[in-house]
N, C-alpha and C. Protein backbone atom coordinates (compact mmCIF):
# COMPACT_ATOMS: atom_id res chain seq x y z
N UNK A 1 -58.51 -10.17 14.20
CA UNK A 1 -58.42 -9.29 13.06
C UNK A 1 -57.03 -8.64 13.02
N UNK A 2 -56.33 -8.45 12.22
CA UNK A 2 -55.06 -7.92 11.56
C UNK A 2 -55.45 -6.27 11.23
N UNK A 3 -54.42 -5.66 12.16
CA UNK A 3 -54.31 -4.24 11.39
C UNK A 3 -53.70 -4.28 9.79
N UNK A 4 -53.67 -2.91 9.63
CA UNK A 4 -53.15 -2.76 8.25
C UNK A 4 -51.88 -2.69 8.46
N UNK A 5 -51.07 -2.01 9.42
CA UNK A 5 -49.92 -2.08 10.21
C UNK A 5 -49.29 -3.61 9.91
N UNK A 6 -50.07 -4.56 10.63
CA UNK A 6 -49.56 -5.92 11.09
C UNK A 6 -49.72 -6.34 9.63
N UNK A 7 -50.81 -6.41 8.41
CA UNK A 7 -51.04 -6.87 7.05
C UNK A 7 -49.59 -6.25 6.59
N UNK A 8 -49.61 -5.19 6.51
CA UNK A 8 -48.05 -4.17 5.75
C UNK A 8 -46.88 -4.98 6.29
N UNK A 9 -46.51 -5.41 7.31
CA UNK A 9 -44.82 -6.21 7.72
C UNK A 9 -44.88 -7.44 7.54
N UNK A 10 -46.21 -7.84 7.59
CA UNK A 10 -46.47 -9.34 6.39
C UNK A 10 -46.04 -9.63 4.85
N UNK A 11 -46.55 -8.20 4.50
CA UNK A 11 -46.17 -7.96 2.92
C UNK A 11 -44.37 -8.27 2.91
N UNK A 12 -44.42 -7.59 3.61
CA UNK A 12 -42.62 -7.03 3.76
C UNK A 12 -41.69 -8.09 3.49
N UNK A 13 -42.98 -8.85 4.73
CA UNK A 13 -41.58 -10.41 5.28
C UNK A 13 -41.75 -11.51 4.08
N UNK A 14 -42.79 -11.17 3.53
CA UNK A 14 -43.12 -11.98 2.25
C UNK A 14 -42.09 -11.61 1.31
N UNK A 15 -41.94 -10.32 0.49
CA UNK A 15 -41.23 -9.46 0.36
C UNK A 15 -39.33 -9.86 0.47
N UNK A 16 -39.13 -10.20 1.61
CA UNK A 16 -37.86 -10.24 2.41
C UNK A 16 -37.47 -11.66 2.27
N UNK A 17 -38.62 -12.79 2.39
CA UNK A 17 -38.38 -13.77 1.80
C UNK A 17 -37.99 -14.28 0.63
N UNK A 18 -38.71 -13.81 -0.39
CA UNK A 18 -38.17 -13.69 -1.30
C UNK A 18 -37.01 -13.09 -2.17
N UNK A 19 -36.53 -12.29 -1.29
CA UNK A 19 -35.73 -11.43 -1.99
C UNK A 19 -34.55 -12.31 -1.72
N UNK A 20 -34.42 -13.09 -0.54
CA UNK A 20 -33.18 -13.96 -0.36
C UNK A 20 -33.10 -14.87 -1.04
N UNK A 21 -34.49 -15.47 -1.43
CA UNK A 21 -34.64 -16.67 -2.36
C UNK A 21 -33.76 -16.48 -3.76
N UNK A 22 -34.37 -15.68 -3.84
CA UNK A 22 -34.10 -14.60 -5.04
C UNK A 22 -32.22 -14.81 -5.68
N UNK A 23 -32.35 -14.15 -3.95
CA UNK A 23 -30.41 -13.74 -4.56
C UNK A 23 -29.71 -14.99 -4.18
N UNK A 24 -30.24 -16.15 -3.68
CA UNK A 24 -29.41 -17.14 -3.50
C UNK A 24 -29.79 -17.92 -4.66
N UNK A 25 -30.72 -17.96 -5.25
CA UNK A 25 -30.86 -18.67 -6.68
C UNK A 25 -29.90 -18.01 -7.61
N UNK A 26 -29.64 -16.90 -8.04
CA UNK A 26 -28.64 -15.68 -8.30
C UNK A 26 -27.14 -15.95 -8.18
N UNK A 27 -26.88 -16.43 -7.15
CA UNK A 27 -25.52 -16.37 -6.78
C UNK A 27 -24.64 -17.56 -6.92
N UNK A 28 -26.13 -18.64 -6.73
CA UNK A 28 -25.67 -20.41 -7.07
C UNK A 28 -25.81 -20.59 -8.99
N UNK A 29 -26.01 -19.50 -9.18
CA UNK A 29 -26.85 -20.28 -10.94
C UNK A 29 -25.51 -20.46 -11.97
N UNK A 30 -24.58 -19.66 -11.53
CA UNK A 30 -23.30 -20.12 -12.38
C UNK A 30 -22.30 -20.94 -11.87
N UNK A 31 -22.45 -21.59 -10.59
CA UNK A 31 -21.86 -22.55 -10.14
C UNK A 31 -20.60 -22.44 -9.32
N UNK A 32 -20.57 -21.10 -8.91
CA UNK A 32 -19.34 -20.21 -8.37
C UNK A 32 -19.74 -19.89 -7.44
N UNK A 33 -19.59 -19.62 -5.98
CA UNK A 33 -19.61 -18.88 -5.48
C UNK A 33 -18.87 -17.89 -4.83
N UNK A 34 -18.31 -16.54 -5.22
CA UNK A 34 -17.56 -15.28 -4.61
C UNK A 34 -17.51 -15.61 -3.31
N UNK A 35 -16.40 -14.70 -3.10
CA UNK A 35 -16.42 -14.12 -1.17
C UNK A 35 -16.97 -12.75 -1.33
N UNK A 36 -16.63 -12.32 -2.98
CA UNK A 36 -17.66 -10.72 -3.15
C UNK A 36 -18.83 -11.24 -2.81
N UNK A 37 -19.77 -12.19 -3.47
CA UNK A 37 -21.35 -12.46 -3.60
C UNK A 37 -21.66 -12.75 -1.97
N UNK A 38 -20.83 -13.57 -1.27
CA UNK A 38 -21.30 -14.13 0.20
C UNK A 38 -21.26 -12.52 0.79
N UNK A 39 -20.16 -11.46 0.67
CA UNK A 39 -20.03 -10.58 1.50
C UNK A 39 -21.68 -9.69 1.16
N UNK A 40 -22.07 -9.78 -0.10
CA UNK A 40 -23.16 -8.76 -0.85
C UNK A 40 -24.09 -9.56 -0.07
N UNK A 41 -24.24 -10.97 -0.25
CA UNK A 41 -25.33 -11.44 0.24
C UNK A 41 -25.53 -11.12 1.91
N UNK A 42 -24.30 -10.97 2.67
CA UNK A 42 -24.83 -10.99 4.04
C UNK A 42 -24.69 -9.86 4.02
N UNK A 43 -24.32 -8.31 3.82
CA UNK A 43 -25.31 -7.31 4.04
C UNK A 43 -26.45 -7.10 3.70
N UNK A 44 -26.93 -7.74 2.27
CA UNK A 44 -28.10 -7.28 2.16
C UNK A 44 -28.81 -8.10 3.20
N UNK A 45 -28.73 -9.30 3.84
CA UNK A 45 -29.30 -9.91 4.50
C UNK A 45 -29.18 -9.50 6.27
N UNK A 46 -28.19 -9.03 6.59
CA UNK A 46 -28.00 -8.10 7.74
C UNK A 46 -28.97 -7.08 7.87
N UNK A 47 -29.46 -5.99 6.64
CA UNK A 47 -30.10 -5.19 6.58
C UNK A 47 -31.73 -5.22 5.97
N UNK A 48 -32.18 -6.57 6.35
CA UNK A 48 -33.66 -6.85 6.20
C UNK A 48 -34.24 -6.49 7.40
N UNK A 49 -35.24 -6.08 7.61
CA UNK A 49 -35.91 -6.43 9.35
C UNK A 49 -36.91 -8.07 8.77
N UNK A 50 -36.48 -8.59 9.78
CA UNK A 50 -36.76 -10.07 9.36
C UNK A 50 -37.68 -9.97 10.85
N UNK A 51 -38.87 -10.61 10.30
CA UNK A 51 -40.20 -10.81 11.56
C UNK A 51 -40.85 -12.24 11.02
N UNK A 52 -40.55 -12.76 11.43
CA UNK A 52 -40.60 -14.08 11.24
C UNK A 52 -40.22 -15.57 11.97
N UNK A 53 -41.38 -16.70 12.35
CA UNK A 53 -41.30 -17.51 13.02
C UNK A 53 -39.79 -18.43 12.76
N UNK A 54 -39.46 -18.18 12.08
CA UNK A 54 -38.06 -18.71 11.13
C UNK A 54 -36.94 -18.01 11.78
N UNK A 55 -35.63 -18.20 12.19
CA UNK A 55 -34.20 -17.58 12.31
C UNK A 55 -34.26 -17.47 10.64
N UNK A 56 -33.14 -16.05 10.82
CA UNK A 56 -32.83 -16.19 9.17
C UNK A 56 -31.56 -17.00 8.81
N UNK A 57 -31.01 -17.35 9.85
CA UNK A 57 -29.88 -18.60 9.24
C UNK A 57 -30.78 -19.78 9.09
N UNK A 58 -31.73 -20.44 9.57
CA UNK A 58 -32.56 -21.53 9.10
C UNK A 58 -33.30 -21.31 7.70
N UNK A 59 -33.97 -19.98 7.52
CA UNK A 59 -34.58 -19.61 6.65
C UNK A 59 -33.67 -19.36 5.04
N UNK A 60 -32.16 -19.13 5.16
CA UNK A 60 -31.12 -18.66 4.38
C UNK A 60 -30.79 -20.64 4.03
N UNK A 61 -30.37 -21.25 5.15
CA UNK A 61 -30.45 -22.70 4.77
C UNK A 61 -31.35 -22.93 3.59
N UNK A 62 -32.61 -23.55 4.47
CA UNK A 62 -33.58 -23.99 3.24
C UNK A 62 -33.44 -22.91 2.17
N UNK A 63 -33.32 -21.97 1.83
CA UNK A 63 -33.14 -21.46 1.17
C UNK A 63 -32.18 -22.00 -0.35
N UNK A 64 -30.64 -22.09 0.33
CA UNK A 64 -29.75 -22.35 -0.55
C UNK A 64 -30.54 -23.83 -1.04
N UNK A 65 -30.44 -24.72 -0.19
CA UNK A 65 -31.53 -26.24 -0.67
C UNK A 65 -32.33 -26.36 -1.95
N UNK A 66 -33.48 -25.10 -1.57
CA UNK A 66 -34.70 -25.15 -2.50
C UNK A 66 -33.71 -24.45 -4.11
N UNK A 67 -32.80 -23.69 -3.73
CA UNK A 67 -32.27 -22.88 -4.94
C UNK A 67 -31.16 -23.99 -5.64
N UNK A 68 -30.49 -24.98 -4.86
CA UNK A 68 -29.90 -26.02 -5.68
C UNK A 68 -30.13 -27.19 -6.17
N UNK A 69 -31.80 -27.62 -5.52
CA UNK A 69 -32.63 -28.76 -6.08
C UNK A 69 -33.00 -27.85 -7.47
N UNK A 70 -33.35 -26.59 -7.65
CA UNK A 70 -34.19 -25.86 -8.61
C UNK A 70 -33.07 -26.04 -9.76
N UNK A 71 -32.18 -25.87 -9.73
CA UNK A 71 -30.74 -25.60 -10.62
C UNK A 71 -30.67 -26.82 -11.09
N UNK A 72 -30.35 -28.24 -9.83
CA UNK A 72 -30.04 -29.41 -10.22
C UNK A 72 -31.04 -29.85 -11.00
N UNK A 73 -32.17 -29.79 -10.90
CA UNK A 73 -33.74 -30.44 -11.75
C UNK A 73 -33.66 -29.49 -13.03
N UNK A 74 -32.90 -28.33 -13.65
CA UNK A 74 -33.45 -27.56 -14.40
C UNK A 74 -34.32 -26.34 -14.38
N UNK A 75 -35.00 -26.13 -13.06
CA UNK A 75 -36.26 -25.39 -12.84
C UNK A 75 -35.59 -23.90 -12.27
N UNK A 76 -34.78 -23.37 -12.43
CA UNK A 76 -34.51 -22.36 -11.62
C UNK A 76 -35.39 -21.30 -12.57
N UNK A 77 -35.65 -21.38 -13.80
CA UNK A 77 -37.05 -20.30 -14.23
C UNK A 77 -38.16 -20.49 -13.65
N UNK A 78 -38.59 -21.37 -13.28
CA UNK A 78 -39.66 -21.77 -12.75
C UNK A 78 -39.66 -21.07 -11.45
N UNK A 79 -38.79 -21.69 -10.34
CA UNK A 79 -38.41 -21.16 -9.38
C UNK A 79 -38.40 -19.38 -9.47
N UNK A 80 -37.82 -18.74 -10.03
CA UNK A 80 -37.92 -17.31 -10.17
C UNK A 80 -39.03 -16.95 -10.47
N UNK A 81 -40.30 -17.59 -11.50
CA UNK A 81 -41.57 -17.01 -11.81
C UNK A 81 -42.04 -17.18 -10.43
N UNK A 82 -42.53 -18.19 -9.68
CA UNK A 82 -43.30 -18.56 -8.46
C UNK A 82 -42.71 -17.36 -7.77
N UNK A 83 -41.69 -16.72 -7.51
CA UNK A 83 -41.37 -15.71 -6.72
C UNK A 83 -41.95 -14.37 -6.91
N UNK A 84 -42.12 -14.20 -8.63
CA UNK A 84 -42.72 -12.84 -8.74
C UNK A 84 -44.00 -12.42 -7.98
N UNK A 85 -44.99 -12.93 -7.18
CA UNK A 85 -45.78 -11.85 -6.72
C UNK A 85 -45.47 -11.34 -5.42
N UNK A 86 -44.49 -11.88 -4.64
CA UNK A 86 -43.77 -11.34 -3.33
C UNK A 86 -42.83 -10.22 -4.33
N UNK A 87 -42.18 -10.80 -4.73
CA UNK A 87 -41.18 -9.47 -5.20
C UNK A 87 -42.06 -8.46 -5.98
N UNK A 88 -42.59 -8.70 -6.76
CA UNK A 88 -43.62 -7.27 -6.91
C UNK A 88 -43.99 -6.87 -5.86
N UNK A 89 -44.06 -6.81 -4.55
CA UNK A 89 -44.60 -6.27 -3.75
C UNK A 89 -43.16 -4.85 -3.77
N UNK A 90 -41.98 -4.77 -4.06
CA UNK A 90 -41.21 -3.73 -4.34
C UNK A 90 -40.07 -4.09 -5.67
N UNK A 91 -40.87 -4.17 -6.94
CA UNK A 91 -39.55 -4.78 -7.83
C UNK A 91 -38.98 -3.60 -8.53
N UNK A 92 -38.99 -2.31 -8.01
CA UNK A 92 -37.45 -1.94 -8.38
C UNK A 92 -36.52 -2.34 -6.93
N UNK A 93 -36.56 -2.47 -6.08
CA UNK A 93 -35.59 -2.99 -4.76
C UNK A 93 -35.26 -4.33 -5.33
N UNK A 94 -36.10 -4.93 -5.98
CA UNK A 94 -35.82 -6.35 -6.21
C UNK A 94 -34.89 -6.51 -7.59
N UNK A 95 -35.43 -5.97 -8.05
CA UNK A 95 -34.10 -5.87 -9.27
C UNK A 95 -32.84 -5.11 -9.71
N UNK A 96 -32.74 -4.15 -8.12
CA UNK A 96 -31.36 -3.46 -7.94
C UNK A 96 -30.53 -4.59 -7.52
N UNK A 97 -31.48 -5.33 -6.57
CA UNK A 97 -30.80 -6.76 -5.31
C UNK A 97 -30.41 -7.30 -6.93
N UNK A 98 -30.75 -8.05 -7.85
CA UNK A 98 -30.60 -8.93 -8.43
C UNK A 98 -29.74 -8.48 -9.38
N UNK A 99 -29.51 -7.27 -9.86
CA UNK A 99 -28.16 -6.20 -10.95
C UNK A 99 -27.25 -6.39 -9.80
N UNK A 100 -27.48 -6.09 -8.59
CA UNK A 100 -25.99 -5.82 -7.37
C UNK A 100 -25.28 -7.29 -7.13
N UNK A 101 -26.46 -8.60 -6.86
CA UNK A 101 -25.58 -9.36 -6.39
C UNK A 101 -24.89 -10.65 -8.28
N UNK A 102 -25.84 -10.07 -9.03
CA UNK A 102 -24.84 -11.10 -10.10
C UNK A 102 -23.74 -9.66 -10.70
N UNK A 103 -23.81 -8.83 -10.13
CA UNK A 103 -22.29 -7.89 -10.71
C UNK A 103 -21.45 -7.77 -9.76
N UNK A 104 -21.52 -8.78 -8.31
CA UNK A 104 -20.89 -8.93 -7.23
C UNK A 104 -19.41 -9.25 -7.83
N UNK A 105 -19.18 -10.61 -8.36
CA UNK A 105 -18.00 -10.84 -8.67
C UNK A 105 -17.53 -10.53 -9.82
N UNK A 106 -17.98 -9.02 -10.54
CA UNK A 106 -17.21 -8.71 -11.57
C UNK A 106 -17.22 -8.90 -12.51
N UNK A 107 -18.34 -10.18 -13.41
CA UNK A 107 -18.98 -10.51 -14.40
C UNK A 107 -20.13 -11.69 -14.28
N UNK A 108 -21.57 -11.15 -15.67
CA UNK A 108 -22.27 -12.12 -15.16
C UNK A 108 -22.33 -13.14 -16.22
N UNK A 109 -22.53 -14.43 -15.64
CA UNK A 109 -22.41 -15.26 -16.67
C UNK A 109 -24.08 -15.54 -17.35
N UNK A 110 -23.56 -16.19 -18.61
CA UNK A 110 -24.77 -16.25 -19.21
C UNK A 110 -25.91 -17.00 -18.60
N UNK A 111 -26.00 -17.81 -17.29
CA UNK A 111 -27.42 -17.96 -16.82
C UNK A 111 -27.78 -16.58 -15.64
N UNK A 112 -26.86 -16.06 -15.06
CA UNK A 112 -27.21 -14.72 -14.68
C UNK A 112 -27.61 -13.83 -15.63
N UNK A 113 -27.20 -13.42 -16.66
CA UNK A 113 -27.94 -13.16 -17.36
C UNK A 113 -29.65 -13.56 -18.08
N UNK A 114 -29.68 -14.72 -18.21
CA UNK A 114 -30.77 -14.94 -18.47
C UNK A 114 -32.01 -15.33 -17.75
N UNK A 115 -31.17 -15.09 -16.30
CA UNK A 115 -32.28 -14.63 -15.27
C UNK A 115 -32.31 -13.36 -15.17
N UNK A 116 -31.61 -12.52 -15.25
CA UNK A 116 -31.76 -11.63 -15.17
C UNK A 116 -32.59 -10.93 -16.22
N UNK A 117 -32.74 -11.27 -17.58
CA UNK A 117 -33.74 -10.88 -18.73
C UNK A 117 -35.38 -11.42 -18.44
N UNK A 118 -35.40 -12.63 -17.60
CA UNK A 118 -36.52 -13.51 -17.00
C UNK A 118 -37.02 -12.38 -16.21
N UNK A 119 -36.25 -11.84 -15.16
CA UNK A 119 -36.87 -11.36 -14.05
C UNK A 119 -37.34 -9.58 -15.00
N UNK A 120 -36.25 -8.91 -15.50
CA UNK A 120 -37.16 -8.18 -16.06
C UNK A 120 -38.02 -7.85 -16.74
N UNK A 121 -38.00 -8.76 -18.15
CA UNK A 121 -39.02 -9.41 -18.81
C UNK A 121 -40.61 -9.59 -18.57
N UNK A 122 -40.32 -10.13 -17.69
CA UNK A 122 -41.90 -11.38 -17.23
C UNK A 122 -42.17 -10.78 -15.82
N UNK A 123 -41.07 -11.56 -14.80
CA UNK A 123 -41.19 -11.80 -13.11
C UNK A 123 -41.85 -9.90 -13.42
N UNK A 124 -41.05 -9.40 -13.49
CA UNK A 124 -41.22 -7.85 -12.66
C UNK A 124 -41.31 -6.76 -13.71
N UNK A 125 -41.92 -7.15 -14.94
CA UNK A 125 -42.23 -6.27 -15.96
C UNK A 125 -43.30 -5.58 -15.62
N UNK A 126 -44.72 -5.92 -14.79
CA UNK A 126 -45.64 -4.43 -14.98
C UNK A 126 -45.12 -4.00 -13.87
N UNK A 127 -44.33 -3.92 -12.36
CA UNK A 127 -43.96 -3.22 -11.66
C UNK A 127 -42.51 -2.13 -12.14
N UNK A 128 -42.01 -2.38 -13.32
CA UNK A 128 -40.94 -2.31 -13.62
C UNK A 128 -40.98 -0.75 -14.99
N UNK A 129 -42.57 -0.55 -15.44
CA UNK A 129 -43.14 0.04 -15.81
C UNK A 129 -42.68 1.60 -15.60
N UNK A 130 -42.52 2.92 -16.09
CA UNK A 130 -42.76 4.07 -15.73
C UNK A 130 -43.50 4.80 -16.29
């Protein structure tokens, strides 16, 4: 049996997973990648508590993978909906991460943008609520 303790850093890492998914779909979607966005991406990724059978450099790998098959096939909306019920688990954190890392390099281009209308829109509209 699972405490609520041990259920709660499950949420988290669920949570934490996604949020990298997240910003590496984010950071690949205009076809650029910054040394601003890599520097944004590895603090925010420095400052996860990551509990998980996974290293987060293996986990950050597959990561970039799943986020440039999603791009190359077309699916990176797709890809971002499947993410919304981990990131609702905190989507204002999740959509500061996702305003911080596509205003990393100083402008966003129009598919950052239109993930970014996706994710507030749809992904994280009833958490997004006041």
């Amino acid at each position: 049996m699972t405490s609520s303790m041990e259920h709660a850093q499950n949420h988290q890492q669920l949570f934490n997973e996604a949020l990298v998914r997240m910003s590496v779909l984010l950071y690949q979607i205009d076809g650029k990648i910054t040394l601003t966005e890599q520097d944004y991406f590895e603090t925010l990724t420095n400052e996860l508590e990551w509990k998980s059978g996974t290293v987060l450099p293996a986990f950050i790998s597959q990561a970039i993978h799943e986020a440039r098959v999603a791009i190359d096939q077309g699916n990176a909306r797709d890809y971002l909906r499947d993410l919304g019920h981990e990131l609702n688990t905190d989507p204002a954190k999740a959509f500061e991460v996702a305003m911080e890392i596509t205003a990393a390099d100083g402008k966003r281009s129009d598919e950052e943008l239109e993930l970014l209308s996706l994710l507030s829109n749809r992904v994280l509209a009833k958490g997004l609520v006041i």
